[in-house]
Protein backbone atom coordinates (compact mmCIF):
# COMPACT_ATOMS: atom_id res chain seq x y z
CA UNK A 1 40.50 24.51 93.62
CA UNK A 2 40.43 28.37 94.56
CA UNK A 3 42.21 29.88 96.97
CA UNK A 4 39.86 29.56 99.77
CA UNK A 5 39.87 25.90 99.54
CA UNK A 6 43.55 25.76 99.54
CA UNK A 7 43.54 27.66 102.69
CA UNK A 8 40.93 25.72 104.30
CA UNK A 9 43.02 22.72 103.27
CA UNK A 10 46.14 24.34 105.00
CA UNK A 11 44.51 24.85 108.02
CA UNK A 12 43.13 21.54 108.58
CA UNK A 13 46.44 20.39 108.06
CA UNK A 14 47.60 22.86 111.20
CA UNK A 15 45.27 21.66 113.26
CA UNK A 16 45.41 17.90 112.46
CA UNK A 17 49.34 18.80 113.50
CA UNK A 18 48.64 20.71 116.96
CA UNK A 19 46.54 17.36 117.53
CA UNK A 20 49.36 14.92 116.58
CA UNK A 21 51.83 16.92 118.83
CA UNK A 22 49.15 17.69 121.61
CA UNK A 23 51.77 16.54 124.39
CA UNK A 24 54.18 19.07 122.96
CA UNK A 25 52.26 22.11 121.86
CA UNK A 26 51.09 23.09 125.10
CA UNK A 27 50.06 26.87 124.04
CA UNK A 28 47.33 24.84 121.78
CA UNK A 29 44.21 24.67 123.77
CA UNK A 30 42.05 23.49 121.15
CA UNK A 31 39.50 25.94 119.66
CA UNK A 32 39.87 27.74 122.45
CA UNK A 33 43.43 29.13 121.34
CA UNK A 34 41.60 30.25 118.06
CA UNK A 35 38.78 32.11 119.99
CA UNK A 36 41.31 34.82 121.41
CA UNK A 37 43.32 34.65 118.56
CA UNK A 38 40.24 35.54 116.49
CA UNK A 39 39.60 38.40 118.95
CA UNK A 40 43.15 39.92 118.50
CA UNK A 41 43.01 39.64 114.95
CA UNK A 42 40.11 41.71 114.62
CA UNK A 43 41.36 44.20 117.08
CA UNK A 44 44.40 44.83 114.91
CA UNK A 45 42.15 44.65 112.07
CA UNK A 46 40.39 47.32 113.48
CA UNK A 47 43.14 49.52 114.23
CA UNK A 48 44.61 49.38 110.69
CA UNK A 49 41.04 50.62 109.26
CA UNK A 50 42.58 54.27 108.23
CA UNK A 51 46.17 53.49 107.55
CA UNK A 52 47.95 51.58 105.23
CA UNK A 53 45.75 49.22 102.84
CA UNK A 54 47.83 46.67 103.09
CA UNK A 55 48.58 46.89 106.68
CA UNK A 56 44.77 46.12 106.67
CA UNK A 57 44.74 43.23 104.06
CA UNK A 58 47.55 41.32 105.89
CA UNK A 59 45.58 41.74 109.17
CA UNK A 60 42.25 40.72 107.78
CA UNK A 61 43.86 37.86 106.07
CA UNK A 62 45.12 37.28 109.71
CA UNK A 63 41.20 37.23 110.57
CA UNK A 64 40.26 34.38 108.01
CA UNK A 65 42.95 32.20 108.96
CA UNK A 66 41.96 32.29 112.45
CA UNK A 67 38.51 31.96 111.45
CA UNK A 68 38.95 29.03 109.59
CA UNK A 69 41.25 27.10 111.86
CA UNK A 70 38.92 28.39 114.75
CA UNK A 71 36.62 26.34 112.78
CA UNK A 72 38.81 23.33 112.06
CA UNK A 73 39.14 23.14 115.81
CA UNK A 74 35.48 22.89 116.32
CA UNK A 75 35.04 20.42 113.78
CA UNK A 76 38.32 18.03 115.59
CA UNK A 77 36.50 18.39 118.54
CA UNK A 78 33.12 17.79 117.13
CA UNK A 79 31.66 21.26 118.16
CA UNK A 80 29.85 21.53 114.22
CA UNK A 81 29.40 18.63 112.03
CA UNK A 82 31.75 19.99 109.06
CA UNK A 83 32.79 24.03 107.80
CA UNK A 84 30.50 23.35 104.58
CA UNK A 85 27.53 22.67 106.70
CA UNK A 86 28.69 26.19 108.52
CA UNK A 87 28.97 28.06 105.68
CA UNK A 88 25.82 26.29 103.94
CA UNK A 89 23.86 27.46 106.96
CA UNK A 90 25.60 30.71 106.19
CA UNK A 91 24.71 30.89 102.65
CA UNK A 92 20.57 30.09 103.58
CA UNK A 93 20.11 32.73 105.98
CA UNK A 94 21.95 35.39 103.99
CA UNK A 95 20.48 34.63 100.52
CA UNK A 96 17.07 34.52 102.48
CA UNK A 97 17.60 38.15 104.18
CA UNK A 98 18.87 39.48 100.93
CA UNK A 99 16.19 38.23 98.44
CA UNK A 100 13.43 38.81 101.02
């Protein structure tokens, strides 16, 4: 399993927590947490662009892991179907624009 897989793994594992403690975890809003999460991320992201590389690899590994539990939210509250049909979709459209 690579390492994307094992994160995706982890995250579903987050979320399926926030869920189980729903009563407790009252900063969780669902996907909607992960939506301005998401936007932060990038925004710090952003800001490390021309400073330290790995300043800018910890905050775009910040970006994926929002991403991905962003989607694990969606898919908990059945928003998308699954993240492989996502990133199927994903992988369709791009390989169509590229070999076009």
């Amino acid at each position: 399993m690579n390492a994307f897989h094992k994160l995706n793994d982890l995250s579903e594992k987050r979320i399926e927590y926030f869920l189980s403690k729903w009563d407790e975890m009252t900063w969780y809003q669902g996907s909607k947490t992960y939506w301005e999460y998401l936007e932060k991320e990038i925004q710090e992201a952003k800001n490390e662009i021309n400073t330290n590389k790995v300043y800018l690899e910890d905050e775009l590994w910040d970006v994926l892991w929002d991403y991905l539990c962003l989607l694990n939210s969606l898919k908990k509250e059945w928003k998308i179907d699954s993240i492989e049909k996502v990133l199927q979709r994903a992988l369709t459209k791009y390989s169509w624009r590229i070999n076009s």
